[in-house]
Protein backbone atom coordinates (compact mmCIF):
# COMPACT_ATOMS: atom_id res chain seq x y z
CA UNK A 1 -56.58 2.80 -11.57
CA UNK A 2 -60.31 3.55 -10.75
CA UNK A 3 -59.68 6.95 -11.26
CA UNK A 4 -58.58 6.03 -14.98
CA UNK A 5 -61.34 3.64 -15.23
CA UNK A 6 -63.97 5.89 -14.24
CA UNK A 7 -63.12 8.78 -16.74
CA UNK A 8 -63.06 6.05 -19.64
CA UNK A 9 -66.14 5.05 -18.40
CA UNK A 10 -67.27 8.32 -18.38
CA UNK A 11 -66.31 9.15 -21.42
CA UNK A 12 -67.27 6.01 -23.43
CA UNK A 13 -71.17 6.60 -22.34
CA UNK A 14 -70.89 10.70 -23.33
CA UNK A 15 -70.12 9.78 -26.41
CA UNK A 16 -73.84 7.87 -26.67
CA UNK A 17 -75.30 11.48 -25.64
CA UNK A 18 -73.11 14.15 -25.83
CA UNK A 19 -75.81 17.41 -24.67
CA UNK A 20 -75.29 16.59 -20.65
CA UNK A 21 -78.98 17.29 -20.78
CA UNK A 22 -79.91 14.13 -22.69
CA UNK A 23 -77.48 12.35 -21.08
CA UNK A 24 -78.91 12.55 -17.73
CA UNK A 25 -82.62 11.72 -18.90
CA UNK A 26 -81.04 8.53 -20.64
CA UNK A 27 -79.43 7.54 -17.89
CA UNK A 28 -82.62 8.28 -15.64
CA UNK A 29 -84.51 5.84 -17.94
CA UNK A 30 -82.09 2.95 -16.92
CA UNK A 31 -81.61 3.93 -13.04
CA UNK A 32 -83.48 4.60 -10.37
CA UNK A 33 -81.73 7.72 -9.94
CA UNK A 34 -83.05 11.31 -9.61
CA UNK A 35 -81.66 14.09 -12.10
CA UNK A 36 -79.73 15.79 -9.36
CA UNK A 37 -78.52 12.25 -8.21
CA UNK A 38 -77.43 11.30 -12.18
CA UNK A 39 -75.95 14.55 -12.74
CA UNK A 40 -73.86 14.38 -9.20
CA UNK A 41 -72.34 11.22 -10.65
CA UNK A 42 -71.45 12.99 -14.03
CA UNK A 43 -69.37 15.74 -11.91
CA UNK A 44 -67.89 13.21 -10.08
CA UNK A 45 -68.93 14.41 -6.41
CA UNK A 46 -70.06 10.87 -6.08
CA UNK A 47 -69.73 7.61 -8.44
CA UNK A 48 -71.58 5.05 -10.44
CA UNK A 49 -71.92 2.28 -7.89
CA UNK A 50 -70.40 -1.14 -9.53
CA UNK A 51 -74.04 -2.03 -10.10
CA UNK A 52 -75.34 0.92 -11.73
CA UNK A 53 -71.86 0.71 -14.30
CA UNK A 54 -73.04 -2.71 -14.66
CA UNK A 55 -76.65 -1.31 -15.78
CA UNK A 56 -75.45 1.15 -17.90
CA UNK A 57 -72.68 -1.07 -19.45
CA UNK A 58 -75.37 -3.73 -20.59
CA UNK A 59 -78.26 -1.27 -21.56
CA UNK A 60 -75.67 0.48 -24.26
CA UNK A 61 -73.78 -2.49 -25.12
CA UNK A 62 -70.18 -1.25 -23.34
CA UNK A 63 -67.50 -3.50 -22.57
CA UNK A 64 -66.43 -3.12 -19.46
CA UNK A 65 -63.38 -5.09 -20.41
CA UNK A 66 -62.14 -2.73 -22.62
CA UNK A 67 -62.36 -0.37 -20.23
CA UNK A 68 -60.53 -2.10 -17.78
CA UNK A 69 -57.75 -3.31 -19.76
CA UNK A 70 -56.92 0.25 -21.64
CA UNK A 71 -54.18 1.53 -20.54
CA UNK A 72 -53.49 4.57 -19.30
C-alpha cells in the first residue's frame, strides 16, 4: 500500500512539472531540501517524509485522499 501510494503521489505532482529539472527547483521552493536531497526523493532512494507530502499536498492543492483511496 505505501508503495502504491507513493508512486500516485509521485506521479500526481510530475504532472504539475513534468522537465525533472523544474520539478526539483519547485519543490526546493516549498522544502527545506537541497537539490541532491529533492532529487534523491524523486528516484526513490529515500521518501517524502509524511510532513513534507503534507507540504507539497497543500502548496499544489493535492488531495491526499484521493490518493489514498485509489485503488490499485
Amino acid at each position: 500500500m505505501k508503495q502504491f501510494f507513493y508512486d500516485n503521489f509521485l506521479n500526481t505532482i510530475e504532472k504539475h512539472y513534468p522537465r525533472k529539472s523544474d520539478l526539483a527547483n519547485a519543490l526546493m521552493e516549498i522544502l527545506p531540501l537541497e537539490k541532491e536531497s529533492v532529487y534523491r526523493r524523486l528516484r526513490k532512494d529515500v521518501y517524502f517524509s509524511a510532513e513534507e507530502v503534507m507540504q507539497i499536498a497543500q502548496a499544489w492543492g493535492i488531495s491526499l485522499d484521493n490518493l489514498i483511496s485509489a485503488n490499485p
